[in-house]
N, C-alpha and C. Protein backbone atom coordinates (compact mmCIF):
# COMPACT_ATOMS: atom_id res chain seq x y z
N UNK A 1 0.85 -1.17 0.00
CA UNK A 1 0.00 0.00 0.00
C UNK A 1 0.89 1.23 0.00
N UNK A 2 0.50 1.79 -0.76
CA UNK A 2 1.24 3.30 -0.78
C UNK A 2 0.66 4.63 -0.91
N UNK A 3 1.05 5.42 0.15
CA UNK A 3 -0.01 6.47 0.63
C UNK A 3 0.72 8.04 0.21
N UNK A 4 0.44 8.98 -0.61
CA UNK A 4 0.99 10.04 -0.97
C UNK A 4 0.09 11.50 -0.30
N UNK A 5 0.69 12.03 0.39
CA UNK A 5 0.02 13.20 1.02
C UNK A 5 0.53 13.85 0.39
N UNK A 6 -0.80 14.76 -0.72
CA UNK A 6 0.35 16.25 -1.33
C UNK A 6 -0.43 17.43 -0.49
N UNK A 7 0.41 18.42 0.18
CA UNK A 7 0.02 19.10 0.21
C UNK A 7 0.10 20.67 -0.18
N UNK A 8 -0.86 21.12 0.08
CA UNK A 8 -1.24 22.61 -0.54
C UNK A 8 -0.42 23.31 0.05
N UNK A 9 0.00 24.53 -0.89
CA UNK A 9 1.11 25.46 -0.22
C UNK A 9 2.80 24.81 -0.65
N UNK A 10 2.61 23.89 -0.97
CA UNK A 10 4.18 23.38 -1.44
C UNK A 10 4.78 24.17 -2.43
N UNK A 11 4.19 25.28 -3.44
CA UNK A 11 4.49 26.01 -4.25
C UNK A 11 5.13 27.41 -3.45
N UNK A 12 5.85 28.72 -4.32
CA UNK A 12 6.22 29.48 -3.81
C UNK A 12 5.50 30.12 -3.13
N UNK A 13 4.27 29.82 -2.55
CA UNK A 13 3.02 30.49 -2.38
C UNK A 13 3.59 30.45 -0.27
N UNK A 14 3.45 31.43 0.22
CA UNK A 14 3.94 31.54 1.47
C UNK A 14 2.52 30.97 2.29
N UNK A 15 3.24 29.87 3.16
CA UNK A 15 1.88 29.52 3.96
C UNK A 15 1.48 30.25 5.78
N UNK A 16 0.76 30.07 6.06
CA UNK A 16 1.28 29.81 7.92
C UNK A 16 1.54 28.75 8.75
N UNK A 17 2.03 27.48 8.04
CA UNK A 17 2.56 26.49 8.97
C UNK A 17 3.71 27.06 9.52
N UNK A 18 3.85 26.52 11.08
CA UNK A 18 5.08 26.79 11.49
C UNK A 18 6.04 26.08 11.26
N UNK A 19 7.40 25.73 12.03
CA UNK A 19 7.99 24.45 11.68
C UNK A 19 7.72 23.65 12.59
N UNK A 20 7.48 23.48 13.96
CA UNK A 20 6.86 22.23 14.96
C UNK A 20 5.80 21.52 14.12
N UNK A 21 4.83 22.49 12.94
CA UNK A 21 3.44 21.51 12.39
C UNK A 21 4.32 20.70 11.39
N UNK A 22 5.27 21.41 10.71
CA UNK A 22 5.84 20.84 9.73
C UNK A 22 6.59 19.78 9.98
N UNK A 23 7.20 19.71 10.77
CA UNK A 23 8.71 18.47 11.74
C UNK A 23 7.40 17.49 11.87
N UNK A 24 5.82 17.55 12.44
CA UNK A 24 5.25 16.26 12.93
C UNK A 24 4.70 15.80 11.53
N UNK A 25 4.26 16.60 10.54
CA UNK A 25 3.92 16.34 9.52
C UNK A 25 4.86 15.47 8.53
N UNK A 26 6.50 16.12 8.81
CA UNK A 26 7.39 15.23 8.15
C UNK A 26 7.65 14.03 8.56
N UNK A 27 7.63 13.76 9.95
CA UNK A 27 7.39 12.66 11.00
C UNK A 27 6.54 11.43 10.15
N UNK A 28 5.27 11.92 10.21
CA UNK A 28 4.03 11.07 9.83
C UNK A 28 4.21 10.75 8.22
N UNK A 29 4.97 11.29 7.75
CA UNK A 29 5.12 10.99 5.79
C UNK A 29 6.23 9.91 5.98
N UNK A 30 7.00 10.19 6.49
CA UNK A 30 8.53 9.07 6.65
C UNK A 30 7.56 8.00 7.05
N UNK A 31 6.67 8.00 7.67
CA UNK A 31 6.29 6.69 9.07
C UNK A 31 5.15 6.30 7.59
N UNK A 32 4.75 6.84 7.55
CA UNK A 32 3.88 6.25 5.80
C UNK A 32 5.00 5.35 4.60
N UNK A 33 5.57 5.87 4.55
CA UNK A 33 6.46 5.78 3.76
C UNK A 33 7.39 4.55 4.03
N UNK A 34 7.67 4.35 4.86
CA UNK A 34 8.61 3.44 5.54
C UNK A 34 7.44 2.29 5.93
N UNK A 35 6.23 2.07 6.24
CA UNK A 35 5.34 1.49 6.32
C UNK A 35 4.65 0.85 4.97
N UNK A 36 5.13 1.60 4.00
CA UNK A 36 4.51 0.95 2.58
C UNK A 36 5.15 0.29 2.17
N UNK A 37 6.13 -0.33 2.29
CA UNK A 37 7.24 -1.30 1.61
C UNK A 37 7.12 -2.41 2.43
N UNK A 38 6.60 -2.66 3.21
CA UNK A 38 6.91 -3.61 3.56
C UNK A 38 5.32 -4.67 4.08
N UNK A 39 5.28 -6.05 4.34
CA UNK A 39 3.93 -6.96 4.59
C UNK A 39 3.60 -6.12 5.54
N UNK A 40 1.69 -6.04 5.32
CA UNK A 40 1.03 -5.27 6.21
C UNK A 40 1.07 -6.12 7.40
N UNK A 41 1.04 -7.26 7.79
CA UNK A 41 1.57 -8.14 8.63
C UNK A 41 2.13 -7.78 9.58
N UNK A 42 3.38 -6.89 9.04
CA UNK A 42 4.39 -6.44 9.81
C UNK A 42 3.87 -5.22 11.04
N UNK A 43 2.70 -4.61 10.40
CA UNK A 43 1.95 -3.65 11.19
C UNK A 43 0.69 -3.87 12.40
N UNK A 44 0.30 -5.25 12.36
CA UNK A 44 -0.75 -5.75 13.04
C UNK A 44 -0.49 -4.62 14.29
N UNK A 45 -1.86 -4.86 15.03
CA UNK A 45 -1.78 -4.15 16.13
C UNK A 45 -0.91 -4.75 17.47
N UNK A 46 -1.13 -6.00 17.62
CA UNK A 46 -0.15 -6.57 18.77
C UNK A 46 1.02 -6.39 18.25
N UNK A 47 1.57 -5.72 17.05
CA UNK A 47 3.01 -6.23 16.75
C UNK A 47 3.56 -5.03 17.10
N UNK A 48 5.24 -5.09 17.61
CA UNK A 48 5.84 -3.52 18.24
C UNK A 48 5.74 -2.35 17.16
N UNK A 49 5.36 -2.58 16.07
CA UNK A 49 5.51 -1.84 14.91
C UNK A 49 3.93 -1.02 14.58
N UNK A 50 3.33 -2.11 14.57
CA UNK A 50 1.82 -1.63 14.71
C UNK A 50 1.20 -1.21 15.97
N UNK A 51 2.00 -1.21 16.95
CA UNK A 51 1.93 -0.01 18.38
C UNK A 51 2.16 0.96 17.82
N UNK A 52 3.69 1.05 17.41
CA UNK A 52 3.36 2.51 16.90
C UNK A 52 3.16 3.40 16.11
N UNK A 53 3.07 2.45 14.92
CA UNK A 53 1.98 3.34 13.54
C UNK A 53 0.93 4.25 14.48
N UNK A 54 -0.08 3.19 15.34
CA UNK A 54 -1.55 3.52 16.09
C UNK A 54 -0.71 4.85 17.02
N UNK A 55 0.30 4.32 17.73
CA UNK A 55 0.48 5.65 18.81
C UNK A 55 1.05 6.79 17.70
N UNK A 56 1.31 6.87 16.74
CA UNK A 56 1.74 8.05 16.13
C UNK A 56 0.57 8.72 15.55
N UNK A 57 -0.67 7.54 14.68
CA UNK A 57 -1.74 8.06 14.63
C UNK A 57 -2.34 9.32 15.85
N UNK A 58 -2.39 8.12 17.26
CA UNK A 58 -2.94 8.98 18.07
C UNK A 58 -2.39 10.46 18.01
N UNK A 59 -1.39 10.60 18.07
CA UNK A 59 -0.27 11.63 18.12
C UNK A 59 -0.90 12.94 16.89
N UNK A 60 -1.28 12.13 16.03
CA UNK A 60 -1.58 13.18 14.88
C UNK A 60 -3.27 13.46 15.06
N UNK A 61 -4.07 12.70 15.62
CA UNK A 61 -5.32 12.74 15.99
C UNK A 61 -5.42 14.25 16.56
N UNK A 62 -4.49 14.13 18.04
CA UNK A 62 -4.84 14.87 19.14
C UNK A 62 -4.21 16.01 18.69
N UNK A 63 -3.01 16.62 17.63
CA UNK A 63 -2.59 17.58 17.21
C UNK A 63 -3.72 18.20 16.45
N UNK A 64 -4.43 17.29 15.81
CA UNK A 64 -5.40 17.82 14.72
C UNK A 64 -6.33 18.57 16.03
N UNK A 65 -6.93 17.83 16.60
CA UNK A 65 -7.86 18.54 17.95
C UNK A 65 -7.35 19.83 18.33
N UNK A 66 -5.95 20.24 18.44
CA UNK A 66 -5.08 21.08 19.13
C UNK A 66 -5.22 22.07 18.27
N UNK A 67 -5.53 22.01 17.06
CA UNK A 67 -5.35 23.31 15.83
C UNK A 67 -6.88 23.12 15.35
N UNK A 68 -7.44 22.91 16.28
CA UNK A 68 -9.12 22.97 15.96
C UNK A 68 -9.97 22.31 14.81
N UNK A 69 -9.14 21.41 14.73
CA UNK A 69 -9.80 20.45 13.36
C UNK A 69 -10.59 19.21 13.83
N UNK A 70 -11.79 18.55 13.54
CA UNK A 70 -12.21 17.41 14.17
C UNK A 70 -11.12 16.37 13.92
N UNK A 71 -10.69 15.80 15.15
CA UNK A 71 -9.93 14.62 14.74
C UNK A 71 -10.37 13.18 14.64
N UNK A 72 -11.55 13.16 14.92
CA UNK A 72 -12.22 11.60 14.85
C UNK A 72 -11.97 10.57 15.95
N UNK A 73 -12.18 9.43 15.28
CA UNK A 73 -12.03 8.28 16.65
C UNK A 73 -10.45 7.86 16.41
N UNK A 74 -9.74 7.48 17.41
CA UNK A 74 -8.75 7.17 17.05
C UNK A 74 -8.78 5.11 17.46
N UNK A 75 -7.84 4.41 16.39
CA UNK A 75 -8.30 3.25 16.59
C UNK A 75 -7.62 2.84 17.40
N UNK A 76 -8.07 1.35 18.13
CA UNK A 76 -7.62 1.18 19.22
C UNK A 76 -6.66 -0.10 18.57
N UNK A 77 -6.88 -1.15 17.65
CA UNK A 77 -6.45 -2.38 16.87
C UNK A 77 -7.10 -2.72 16.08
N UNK A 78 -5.91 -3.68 15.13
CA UNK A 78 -6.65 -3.98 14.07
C UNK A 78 -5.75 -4.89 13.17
N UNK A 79 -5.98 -5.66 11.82
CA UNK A 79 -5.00 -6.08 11.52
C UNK A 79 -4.13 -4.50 10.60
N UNK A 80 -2.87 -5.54 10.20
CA UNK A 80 -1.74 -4.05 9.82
C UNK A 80 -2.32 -3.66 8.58
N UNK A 81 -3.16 -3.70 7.84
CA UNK A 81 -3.58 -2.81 6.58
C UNK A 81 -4.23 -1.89 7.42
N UNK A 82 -5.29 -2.20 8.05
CA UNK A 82 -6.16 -1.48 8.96
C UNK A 82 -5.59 -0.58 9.64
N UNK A 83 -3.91 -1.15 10.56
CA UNK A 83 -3.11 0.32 10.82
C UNK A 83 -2.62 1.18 10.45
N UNK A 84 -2.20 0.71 8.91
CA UNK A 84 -1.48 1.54 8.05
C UNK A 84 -2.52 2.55 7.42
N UNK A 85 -4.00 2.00 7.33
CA UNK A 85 -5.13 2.94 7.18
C UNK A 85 -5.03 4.30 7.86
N UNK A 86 -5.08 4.00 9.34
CA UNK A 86 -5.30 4.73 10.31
C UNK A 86 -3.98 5.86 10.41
N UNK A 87 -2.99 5.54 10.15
CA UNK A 87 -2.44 6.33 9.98
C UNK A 87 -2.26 7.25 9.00
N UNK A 88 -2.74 7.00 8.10
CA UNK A 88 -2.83 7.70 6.30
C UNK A 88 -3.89 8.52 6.77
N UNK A 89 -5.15 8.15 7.59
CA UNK A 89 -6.35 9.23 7.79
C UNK A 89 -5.85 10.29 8.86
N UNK A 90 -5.30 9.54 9.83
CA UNK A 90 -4.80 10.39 11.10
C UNK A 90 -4.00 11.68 10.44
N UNK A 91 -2.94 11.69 9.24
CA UNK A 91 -2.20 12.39 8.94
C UNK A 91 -3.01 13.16 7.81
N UNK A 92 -3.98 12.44 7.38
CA UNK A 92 -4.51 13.73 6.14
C UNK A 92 -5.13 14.73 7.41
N UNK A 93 -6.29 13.94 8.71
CA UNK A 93 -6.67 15.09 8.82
C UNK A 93 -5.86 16.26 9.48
N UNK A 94 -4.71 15.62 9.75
CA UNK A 94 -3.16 16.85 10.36
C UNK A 94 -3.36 17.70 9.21
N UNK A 95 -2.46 17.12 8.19
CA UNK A 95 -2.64 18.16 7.08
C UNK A 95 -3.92 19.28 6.92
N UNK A 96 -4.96 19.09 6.99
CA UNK A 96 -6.56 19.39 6.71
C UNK A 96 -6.12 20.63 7.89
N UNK A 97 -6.11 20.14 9.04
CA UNK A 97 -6.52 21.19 10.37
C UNK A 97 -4.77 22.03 10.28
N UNK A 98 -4.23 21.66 9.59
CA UNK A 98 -2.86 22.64 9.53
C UNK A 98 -2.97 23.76 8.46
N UNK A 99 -3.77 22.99 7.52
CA UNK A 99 -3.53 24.22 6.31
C UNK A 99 -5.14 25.15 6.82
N UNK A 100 -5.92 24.99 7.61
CA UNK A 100 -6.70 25.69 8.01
C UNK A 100 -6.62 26.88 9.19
N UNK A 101 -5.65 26.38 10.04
CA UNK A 101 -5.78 26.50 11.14
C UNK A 101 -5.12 28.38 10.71
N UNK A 102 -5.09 28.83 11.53
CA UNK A 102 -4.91 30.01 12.00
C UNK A 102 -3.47 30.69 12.26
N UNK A 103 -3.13 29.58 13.19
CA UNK A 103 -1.47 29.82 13.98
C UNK A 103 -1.66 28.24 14.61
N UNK A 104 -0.43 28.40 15.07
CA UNK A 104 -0.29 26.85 15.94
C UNK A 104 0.14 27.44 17.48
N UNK A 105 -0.68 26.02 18.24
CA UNK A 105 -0.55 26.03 19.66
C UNK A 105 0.81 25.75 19.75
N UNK A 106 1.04 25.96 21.70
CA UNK A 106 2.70 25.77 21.76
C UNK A 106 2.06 24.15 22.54
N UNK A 107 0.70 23.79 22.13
CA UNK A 107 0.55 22.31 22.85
C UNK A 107 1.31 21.08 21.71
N UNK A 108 1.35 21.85 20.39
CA UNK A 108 1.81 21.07 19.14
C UNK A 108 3.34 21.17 19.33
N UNK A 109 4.17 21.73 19.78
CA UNK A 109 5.59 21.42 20.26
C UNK A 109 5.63 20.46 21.61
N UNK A 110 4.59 20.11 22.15
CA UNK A 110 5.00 19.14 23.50
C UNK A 110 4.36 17.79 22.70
N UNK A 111 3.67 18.07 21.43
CA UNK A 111 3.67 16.63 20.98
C UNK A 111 5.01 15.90 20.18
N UNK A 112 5.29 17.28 20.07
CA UNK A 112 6.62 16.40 18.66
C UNK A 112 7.64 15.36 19.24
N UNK A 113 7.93 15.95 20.66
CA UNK A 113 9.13 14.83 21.35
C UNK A 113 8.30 13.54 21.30
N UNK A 114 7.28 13.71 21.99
CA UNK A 114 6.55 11.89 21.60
C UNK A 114 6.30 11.57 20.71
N UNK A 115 6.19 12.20 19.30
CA UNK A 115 6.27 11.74 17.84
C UNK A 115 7.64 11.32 17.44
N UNK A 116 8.83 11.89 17.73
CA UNK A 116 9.78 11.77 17.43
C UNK A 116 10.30 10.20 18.00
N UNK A 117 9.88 10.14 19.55
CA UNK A 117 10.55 8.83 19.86
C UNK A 117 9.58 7.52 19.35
N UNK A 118 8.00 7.57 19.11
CA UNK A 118 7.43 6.45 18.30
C UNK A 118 7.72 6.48 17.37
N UNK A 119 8.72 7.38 16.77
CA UNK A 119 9.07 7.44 15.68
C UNK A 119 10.39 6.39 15.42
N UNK A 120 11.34 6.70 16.11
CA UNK A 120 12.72 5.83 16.96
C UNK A 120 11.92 4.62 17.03
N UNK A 121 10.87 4.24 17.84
CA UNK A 121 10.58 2.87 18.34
C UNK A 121 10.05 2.34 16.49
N UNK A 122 9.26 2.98 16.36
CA UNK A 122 9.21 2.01 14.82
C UNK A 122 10.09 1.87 13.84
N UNK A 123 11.17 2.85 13.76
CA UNK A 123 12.01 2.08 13.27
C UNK A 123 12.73 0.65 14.16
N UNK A 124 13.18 0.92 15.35
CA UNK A 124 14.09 -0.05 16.08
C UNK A 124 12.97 -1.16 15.63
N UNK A 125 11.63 -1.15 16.08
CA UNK A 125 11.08 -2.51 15.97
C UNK A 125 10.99 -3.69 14.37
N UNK A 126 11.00 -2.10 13.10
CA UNK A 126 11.02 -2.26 12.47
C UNK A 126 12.84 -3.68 11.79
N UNK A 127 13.29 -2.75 12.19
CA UNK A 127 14.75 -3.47 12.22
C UNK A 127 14.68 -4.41 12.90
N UNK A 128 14.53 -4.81 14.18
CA UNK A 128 14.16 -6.07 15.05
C UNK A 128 13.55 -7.54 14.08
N UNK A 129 12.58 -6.64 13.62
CA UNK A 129 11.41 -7.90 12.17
C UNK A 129 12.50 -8.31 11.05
N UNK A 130 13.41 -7.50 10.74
CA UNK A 130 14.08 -7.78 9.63
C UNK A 130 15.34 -8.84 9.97
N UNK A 131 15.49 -9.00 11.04
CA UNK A 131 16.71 -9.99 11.54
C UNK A 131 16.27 -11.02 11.09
């Protein structure tokens, strides 16, 4: 499965993302990205990998909430197509409530350190599967 987020404003056209929206946004494209190459299998929800597709989802859920965008339900498990879903929606609606939003909270910089390290953990787990 392969998931392409384009978004608006990528032209010379000056936006108001900051860079904290942008760093979690780049976060969540790598974690797509790095998630499409490989058996959805690898993503199930009991698996260390498909923890944290879901916890990065969450991550992008509750940012979307933070910049006033509905963020929806966030899932709890599932098999790994189903996570790799959840994360492709979790991150459009980031995108959606970023290119809307206004300005960004300083609550969207206390998410990025916990994006950054489920970020660390899916790769390590990721590497772990490949031994």
């Amino acid at each position: 499965m392969t998931t392409t987020l384009l978004r608006p404003g990528t032209t010379a056209t000056p936006t108001t993302t900051t860079p904290t929206a942008e760093a979690l946004r780049d976060l969540l494209d790598e974690a797509l990205s790095v998630s499409s190459d490989d058996d959805a299998d690898t993503y199930a929800s009991r698996k260390p990998a498909g923890r944290a597709l879901l916890s990065l989802a969450a991550v992008a859920r509750r940012a979307t909430g933070v910049l006033g965008g509905e963020p929806g339900v966030p899932l709890a498990s599932g098999p790994g197509i189903v996570v790799q879903r959840e994360l492709a929606a979790a991150a459009r609606l980031l995108d959606e409530a970023v290119e809307t939003a206004s300005g960004e909270s300083p609550e969207i910089a206390d998410l990025l350190l916990p994006a950054h390290r489920l970020h660390a953990d899916l790769l390590e787990a990721l590497a772990a599967a490949r031994r």
